[in-house]
PDB file of N, CA and C in Angstrom:
ATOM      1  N   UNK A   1     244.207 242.167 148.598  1.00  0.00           N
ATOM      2  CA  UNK A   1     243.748 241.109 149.469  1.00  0.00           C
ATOM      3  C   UNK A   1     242.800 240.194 148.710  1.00  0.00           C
ATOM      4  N   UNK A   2     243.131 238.735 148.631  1.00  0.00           N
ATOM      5  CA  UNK A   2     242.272 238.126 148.097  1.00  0.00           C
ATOM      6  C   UNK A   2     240.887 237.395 148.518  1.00  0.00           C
ATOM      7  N   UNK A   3     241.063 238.068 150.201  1.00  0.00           N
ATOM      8  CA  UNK A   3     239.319 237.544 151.050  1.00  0.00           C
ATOM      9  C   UNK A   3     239.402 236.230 150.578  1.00  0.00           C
ATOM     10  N   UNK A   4     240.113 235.465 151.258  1.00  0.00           N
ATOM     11  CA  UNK A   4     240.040 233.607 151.160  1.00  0.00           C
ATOM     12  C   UNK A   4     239.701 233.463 152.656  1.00  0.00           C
ATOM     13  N   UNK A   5     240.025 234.093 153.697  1.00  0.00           N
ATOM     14  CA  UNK A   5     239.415 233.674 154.785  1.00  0.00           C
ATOM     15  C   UNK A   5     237.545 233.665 154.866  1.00  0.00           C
ATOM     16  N   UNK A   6     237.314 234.788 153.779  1.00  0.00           N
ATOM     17  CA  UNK A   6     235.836 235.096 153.747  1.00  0.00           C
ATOM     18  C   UNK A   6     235.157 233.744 153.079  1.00  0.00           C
ATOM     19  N   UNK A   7     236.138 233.508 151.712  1.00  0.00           N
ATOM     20  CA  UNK A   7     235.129 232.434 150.846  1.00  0.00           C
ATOM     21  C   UNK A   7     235.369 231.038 151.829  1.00  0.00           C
ATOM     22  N   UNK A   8     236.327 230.980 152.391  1.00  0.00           N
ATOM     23  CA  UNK A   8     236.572 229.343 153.510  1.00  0.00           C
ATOM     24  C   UNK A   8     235.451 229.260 154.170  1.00  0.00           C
ATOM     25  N   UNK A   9     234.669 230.494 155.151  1.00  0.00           N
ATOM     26  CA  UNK A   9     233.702 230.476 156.270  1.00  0.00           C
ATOM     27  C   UNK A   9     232.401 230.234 155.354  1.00  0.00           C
ATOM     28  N   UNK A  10     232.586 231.340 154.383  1.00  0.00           N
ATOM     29  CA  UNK A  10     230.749 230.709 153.333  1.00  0.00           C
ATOM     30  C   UNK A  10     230.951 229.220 152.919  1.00  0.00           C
ATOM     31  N   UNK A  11     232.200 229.184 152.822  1.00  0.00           N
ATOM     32  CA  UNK A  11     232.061 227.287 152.267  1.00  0.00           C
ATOM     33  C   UNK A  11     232.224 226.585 153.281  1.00  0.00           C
ATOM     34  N   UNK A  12     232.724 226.874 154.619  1.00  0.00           N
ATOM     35  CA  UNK A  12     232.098 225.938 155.705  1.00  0.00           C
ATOM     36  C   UNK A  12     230.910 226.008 156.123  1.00  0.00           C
ATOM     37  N   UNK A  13     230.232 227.391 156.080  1.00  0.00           N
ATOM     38  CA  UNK A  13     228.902 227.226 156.248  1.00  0.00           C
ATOM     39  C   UNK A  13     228.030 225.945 155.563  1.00  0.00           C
ATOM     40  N   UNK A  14     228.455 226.479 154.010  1.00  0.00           N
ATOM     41  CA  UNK A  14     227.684 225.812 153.224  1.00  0.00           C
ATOM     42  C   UNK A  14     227.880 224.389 153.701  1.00  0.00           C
ATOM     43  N   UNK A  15     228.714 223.848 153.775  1.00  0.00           N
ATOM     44  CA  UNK A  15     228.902 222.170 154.141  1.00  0.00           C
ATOM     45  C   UNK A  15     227.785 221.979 155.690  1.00  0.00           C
ATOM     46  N   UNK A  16     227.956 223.343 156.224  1.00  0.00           N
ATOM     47  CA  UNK A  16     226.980 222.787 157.260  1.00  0.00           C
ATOM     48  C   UNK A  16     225.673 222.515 157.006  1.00  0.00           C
ATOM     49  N   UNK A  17     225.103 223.510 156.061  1.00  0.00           N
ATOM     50  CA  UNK A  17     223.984 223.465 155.649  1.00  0.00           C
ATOM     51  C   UNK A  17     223.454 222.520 155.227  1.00  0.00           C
ATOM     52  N   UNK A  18     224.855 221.922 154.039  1.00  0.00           N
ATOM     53  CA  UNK A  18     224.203 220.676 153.446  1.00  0.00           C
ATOM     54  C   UNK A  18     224.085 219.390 154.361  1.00  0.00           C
ATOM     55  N   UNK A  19     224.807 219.055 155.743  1.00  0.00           N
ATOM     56  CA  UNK A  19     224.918 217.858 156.341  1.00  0.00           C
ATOM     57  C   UNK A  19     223.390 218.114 156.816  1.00  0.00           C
ATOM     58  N   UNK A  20     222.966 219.627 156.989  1.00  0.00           N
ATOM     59  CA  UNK A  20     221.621 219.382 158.250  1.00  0.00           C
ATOM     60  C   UNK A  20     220.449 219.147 156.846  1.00  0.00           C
ATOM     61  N   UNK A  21     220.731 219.285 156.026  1.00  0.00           N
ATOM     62  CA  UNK A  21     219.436 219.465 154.657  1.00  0.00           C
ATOM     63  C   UNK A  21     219.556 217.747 154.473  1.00  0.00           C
ATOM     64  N   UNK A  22     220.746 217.428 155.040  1.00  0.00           N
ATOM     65  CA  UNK A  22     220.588 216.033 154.296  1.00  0.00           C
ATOM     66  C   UNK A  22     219.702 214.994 155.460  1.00  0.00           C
ATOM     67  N   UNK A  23     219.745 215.806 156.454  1.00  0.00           N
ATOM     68  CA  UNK A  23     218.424 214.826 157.425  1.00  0.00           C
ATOM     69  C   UNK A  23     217.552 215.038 156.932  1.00  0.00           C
ATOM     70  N   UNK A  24     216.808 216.743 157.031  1.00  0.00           N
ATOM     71  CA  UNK A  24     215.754 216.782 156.733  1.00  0.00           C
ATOM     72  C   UNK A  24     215.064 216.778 155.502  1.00  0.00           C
ATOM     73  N   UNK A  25     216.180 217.020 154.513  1.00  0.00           N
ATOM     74  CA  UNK A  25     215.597 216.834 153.162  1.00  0.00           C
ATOM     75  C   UNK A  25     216.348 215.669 152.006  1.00  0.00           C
ATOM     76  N   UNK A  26     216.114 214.959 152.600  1.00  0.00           N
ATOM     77  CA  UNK A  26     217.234 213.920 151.484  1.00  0.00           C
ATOM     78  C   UNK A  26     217.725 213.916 150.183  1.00  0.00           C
ATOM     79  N   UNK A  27     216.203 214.237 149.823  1.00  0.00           N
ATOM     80  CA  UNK A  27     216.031 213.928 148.091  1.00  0.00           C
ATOM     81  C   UNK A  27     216.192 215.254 147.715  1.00  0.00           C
ATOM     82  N   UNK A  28     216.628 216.575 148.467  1.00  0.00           N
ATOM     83  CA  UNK A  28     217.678 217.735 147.974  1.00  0.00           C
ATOM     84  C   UNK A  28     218.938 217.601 147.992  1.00  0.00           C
ATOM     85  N   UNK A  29     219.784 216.648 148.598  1.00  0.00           N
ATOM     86  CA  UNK A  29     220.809 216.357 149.002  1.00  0.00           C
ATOM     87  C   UNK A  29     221.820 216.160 147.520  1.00  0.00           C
ATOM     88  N   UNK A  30     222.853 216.745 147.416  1.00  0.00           N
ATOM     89  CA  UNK A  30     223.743 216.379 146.081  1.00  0.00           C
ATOM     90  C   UNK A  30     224.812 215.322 147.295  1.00  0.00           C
ATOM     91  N   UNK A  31     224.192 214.191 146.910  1.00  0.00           N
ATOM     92  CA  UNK A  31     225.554 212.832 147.229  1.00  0.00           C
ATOM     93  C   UNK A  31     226.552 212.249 146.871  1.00  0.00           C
ATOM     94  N   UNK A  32     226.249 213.090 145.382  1.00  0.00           N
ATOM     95  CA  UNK A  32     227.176 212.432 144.935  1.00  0.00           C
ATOM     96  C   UNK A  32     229.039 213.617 144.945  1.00  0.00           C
ATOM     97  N   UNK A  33     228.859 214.062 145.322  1.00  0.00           N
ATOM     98  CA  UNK A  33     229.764 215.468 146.204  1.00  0.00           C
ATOM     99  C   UNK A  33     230.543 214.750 146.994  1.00  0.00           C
ATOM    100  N   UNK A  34     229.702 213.711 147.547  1.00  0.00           N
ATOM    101  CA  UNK A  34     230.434 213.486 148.827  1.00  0.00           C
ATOM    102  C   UNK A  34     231.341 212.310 148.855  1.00  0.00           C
ATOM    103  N   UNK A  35     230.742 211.507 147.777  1.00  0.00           N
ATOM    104  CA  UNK A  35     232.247 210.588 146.996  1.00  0.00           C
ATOM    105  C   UNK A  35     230.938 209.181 147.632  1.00  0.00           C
ATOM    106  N   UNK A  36     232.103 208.060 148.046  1.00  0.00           N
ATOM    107  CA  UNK A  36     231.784 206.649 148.547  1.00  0.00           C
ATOM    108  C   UNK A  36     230.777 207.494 150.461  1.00  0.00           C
ATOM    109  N   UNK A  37     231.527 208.100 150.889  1.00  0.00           N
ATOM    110  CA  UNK A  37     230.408 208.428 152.286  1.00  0.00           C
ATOM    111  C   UNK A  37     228.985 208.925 152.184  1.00  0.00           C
ATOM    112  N   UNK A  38     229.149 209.393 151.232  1.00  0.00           N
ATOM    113  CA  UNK A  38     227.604 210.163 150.753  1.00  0.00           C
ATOM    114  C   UNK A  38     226.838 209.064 150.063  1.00  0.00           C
ATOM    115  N   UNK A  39     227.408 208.126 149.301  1.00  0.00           N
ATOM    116  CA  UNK A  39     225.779 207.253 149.047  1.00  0.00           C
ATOM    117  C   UNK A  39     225.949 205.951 150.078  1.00  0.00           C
ATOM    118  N   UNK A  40     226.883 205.631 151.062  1.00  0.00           N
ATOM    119  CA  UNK A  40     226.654 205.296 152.424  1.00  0.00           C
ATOM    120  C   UNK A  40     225.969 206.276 153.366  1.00  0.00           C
ATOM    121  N   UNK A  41     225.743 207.260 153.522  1.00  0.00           N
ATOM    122  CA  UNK A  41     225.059 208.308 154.182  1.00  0.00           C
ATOM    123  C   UNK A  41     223.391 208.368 154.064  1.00  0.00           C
ATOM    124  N   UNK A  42     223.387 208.512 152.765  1.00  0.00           N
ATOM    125  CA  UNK A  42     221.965 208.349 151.691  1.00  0.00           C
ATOM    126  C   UNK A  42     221.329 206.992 151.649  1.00  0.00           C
ATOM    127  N   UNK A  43     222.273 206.302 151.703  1.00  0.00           N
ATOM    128  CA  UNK A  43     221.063 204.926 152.100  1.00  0.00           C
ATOM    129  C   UNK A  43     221.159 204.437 153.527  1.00  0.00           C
ATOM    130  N   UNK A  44     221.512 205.031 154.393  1.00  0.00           N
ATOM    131  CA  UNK A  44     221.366 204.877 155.689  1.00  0.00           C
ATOM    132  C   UNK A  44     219.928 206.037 156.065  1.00  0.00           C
ATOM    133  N   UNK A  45     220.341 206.748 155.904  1.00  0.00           N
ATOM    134  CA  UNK A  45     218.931 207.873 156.128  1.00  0.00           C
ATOM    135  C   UNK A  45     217.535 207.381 155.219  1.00  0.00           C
ATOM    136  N   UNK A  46     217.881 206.788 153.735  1.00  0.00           N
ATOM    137  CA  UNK A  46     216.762 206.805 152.985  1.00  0.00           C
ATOM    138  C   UNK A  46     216.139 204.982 153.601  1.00  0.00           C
ATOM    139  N   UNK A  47     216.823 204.242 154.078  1.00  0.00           N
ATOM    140  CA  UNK A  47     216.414 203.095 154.458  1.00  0.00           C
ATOM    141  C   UNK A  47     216.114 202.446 155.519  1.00  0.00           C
ATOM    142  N   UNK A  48     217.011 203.275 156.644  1.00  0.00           N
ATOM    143  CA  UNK A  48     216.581 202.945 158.095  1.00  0.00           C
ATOM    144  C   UNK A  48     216.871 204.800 158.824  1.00  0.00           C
ATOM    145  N   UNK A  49     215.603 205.406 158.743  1.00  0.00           N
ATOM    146  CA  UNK A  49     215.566 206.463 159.347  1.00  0.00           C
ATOM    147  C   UNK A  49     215.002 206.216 160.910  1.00  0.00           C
ATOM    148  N   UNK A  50     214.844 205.149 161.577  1.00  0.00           N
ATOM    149  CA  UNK A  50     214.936 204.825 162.634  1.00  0.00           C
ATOM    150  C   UNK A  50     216.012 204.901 163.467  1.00  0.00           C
ATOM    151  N   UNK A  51     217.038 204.454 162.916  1.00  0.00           N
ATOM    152  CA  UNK A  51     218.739 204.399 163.441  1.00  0.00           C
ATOM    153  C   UNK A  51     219.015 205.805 163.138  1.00  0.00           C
ATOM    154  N   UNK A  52     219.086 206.776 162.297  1.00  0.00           N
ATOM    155  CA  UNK A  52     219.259 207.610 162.311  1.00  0.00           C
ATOM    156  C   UNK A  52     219.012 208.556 163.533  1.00  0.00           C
ATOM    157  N   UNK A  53     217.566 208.515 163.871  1.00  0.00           N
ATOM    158  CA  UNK A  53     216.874 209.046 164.482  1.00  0.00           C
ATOM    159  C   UNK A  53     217.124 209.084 166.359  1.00  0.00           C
ATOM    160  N   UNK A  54     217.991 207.378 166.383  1.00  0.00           N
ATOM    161  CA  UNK A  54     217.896 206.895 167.780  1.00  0.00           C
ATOM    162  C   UNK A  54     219.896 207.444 168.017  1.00  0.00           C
ATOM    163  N   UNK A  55     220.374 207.871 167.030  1.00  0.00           N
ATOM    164  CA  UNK A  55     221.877 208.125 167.187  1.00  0.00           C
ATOM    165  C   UNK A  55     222.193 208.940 168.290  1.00  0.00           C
ATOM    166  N   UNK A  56     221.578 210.275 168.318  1.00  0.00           N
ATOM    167  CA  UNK A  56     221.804 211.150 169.309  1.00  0.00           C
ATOM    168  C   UNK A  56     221.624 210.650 170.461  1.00  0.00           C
ATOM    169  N   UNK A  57     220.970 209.562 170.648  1.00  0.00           N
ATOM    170  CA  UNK A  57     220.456 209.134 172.493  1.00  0.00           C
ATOM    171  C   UNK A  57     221.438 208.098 172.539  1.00  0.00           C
ATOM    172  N   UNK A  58     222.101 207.273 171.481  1.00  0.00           N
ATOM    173  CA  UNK A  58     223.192 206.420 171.319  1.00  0.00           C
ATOM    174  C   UNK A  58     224.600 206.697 171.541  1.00  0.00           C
ATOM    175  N   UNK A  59     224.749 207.763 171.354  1.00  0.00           N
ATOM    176  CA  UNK A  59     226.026 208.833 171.710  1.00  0.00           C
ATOM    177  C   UNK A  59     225.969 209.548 172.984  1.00  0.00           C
ATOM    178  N   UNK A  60     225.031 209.744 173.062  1.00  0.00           N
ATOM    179  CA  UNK A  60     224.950 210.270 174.618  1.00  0.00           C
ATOM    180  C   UNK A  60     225.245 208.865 175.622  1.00  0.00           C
ATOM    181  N   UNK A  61     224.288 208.512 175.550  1.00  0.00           N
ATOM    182  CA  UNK A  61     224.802 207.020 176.675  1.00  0.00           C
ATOM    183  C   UNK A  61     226.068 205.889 175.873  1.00  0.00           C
ATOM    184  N   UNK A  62     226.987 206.133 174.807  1.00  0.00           N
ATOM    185  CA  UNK A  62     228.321 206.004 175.301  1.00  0.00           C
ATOM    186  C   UNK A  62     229.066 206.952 175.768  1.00  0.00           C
ATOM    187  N   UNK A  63     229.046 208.467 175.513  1.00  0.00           N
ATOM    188  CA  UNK A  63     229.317 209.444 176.272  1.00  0.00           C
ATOM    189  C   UNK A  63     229.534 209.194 178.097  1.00  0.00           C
ATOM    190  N   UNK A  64     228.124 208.518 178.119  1.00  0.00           N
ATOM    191  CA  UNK A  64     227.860 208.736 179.653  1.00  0.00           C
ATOM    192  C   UNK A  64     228.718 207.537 180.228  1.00  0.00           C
ATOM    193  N   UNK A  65     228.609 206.188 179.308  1.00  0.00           N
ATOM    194  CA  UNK A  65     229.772 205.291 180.114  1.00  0.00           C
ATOM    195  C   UNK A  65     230.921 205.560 179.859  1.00  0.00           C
ATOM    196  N   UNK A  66     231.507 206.290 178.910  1.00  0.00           N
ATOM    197  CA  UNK A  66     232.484 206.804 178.930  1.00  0.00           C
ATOM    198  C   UNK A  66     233.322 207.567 180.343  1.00  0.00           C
ATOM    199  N   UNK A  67     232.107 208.317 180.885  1.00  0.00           N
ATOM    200  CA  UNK A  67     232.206 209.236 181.928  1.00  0.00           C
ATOM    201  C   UNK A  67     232.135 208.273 183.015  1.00  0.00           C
ATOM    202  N   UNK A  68     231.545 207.689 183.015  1.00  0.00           N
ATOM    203  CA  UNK A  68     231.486 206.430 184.310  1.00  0.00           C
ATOM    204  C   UNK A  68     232.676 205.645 184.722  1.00  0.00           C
ATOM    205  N   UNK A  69     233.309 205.404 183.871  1.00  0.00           N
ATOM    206  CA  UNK A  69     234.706 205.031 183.472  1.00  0.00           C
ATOM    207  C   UNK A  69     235.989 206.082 184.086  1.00  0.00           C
ATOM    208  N   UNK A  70     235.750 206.791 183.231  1.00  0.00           N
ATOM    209  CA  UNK A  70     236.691 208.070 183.783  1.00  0.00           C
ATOM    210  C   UNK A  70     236.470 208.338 185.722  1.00  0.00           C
ATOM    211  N   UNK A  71     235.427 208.177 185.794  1.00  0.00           N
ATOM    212  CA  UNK A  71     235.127 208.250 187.336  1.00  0.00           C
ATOM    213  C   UNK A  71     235.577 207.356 188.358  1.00  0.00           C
ATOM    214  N   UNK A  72     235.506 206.481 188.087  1.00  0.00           N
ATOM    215  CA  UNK A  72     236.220 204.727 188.586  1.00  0.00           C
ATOM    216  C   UNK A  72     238.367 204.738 188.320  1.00  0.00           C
ATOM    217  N   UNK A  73     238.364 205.739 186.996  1.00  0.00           N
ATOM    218  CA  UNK A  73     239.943 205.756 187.126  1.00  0.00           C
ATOM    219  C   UNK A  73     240.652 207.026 187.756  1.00  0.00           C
ATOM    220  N   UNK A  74     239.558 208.165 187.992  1.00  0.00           N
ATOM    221  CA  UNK A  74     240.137 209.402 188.836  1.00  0.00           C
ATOM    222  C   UNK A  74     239.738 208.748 190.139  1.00  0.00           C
ATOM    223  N   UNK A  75     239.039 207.600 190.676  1.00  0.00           N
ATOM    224  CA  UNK A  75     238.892 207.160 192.134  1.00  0.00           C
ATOM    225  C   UNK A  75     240.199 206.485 192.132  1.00  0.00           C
ATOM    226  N   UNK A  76     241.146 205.721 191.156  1.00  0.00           N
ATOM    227  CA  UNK A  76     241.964 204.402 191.599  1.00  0.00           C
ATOM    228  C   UNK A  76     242.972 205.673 191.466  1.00  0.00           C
ATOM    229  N   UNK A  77     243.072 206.885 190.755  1.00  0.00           N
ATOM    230  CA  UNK A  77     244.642 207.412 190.873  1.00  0.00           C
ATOM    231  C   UNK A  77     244.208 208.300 192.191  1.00  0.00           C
ATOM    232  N   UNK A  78     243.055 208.646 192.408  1.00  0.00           N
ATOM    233  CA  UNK A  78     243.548 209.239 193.942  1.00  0.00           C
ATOM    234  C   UNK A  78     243.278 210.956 193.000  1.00  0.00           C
ATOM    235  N   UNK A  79     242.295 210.921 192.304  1.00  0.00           N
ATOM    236  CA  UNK A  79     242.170 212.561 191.918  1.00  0.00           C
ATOM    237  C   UNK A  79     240.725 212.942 192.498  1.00  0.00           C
ATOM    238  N   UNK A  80     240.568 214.045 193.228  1.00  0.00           N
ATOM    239  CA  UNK A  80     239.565 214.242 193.750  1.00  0.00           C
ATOM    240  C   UNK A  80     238.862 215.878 193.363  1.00  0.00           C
ATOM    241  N   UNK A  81     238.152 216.082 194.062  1.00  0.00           N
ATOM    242  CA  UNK A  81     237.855 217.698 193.842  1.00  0.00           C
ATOM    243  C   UNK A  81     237.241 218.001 192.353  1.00  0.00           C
ATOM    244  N   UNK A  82     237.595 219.393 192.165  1.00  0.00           N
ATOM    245  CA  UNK A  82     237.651 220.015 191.777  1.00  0.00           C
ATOM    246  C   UNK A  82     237.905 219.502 190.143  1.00  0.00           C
ATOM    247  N   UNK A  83     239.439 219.157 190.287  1.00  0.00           N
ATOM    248  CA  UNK A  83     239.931 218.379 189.373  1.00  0.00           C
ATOM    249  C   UNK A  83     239.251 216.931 188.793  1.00  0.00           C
ATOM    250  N   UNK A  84     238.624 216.250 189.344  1.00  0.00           N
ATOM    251  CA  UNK A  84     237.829 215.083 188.902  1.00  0.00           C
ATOM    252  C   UNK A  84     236.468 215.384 188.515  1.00  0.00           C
ATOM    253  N   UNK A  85     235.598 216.609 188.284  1.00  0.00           N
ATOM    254  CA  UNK A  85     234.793 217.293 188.034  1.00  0.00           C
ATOM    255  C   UNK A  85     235.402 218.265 186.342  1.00  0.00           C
ATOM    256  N   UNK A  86     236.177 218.150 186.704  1.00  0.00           N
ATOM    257  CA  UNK A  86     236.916 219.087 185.418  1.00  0.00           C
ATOM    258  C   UNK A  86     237.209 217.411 184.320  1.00  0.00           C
ATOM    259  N   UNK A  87     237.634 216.416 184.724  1.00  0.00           N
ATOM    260  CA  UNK A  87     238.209 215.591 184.164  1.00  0.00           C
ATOM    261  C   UNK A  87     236.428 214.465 183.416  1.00  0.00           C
ATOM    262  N   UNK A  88     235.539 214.528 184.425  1.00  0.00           N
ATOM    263  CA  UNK A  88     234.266 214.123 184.162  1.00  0.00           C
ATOM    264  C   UNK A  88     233.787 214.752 183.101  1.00  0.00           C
ATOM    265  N   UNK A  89     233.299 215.957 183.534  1.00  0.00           N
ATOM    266  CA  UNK A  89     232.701 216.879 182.445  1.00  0.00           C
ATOM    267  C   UNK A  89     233.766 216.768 180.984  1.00  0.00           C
ATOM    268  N   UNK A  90     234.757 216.994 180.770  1.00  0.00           N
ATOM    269  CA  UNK A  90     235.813 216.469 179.620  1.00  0.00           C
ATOM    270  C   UNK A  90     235.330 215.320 178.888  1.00  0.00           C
ATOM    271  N   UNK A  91     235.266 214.539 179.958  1.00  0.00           N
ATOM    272  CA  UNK A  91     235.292 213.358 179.310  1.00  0.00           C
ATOM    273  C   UNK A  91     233.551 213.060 178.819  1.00  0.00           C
ATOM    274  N   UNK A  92     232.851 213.680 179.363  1.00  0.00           N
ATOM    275  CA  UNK A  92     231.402 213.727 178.984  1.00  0.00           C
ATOM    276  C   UNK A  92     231.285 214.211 177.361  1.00  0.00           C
ATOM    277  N   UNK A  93     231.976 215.721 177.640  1.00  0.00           N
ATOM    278  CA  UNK A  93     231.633 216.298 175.898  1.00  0.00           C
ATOM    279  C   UNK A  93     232.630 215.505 174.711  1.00  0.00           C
ATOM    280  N   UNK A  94     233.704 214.909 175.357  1.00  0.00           N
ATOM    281  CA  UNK A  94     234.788 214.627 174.272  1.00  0.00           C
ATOM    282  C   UNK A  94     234.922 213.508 174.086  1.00  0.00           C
ATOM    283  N   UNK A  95     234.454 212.622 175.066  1.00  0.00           N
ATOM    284  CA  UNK A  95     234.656 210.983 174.868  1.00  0.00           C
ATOM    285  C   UNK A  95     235.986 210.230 175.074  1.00  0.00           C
ATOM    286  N   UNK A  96     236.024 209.144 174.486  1.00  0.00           N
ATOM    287  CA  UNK A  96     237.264 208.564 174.407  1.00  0.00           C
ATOM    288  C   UNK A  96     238.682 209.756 174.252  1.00  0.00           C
ATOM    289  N   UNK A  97     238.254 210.445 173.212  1.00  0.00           N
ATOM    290  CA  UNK A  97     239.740 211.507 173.202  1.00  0.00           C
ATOM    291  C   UNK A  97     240.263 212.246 174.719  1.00  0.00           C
ATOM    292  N   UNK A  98     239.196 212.055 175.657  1.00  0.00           N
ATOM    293  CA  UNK A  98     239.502 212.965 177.176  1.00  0.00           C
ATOM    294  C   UNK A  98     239.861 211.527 178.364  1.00  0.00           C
ATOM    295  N   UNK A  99     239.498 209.943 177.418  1.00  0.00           N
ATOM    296  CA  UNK A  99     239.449 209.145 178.472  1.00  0.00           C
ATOM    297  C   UNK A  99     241.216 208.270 178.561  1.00  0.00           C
ATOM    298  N   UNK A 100     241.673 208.578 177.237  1.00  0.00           N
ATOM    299  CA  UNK A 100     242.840 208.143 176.668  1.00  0.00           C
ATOM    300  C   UNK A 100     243.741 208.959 177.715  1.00  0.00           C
ATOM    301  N   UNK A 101     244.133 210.209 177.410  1.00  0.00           N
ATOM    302  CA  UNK A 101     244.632 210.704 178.101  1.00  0.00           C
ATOM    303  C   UNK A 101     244.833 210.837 179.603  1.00  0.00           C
ATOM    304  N   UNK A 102     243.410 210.606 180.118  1.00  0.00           N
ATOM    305  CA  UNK A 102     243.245 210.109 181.640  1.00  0.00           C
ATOM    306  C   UNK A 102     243.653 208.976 181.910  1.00  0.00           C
ATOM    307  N   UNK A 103     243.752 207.999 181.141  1.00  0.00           N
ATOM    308  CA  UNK A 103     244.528 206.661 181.149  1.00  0.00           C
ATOM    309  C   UNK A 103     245.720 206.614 181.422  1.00  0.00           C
ATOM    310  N   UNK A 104     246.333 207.274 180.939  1.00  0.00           N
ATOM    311  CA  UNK A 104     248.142 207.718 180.521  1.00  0.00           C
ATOM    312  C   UNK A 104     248.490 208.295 181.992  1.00  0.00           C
ATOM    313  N   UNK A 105     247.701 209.066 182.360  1.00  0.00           N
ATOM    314  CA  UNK A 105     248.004 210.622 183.061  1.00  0.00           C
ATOM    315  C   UNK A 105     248.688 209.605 184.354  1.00  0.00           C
ATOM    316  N   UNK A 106     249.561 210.129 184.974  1.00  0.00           N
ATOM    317  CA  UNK A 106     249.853 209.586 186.184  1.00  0.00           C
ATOM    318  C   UNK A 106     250.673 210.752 187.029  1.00  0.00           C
ATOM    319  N   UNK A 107     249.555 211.186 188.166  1.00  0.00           N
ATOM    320  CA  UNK A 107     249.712 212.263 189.490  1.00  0.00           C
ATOM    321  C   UNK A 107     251.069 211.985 189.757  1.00  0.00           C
ATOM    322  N   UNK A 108     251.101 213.665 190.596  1.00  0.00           N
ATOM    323  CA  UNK A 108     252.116 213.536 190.737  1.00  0.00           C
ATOM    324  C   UNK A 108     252.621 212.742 192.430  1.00  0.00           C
ATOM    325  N   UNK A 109     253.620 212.138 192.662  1.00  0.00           N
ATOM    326  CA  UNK A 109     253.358 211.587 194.319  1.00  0.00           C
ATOM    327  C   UNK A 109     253.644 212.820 195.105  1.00  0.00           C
ATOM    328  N   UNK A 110     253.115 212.532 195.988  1.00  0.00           N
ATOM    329  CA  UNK A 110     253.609 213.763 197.595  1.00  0.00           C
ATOM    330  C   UNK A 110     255.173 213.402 197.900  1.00  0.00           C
ATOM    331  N   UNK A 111     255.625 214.216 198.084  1.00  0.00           N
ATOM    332  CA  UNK A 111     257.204 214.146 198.009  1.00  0.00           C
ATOM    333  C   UNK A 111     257.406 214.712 200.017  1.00  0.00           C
ATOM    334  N   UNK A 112     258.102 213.933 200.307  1.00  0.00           N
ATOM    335  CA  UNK A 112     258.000 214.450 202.342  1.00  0.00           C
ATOM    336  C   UNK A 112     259.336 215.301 202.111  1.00  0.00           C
ATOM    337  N   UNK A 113     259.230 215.802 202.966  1.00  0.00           N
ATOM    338  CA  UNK A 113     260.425 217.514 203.631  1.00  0.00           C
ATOM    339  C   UNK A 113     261.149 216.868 204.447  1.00  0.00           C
ATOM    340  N   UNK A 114     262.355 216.987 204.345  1.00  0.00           N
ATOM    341  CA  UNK A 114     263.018 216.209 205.805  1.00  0.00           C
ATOM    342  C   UNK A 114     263.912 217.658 206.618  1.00  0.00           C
TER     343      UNK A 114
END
């Protein structure tokens, strides 16, 4: 057995490590690893650590109109419950990738018994 599933998880770790070292520690950061994104990365953090800083509250409130959205198109197809709570929350953690699909989606009609 050559344990490649083992060395994949230490080397995804490691990549995690390095994205969070590269907030808090810049000038430990090897950028140049990371090709053309990494010294776009590095001078975004080393020059406006303001924007950096305000991203997470920036993603959340398109998140949230995202979700606002999704709410206004499970009201026009007529999805309620349960299901429009399942389709909100989706679209909260995933964004556009949960709002696309809700776009597309089209219920099914009530079909009458004769």
């Amino acid at each position: 057995m050559s344990g490649t599933k083992d060395e994949s998880s230490v080397e995804d770790t490691w990549v995690v490590y390095r994205f969070k070292l590269a907030l808090f520690a810049p000038e430990a950061t090897p950028w140049h690893v990371m090709g053309p994104v990494g010294s776009f990365i590095e001078n975004t953090i080393k020059t406006d650590p303001e924007r950096v800083q305000q991203m997470p509250l920036r993603i959340l409130g398109i998140h949230t109109l995202e979700t606002v959205i999704a709410f206004f198109i499970t009201l026009y197809k007529g999805i309620s419950g349960a299901a429009r709570l399942k389709w909100l929350l989706q679209t909260l953690v995933f964004g556009v990738f949960s709002l696309v699909p809700l776009i597309m989606f089209t219920p099914a009609k009530d079909r009458k018994l004769k």
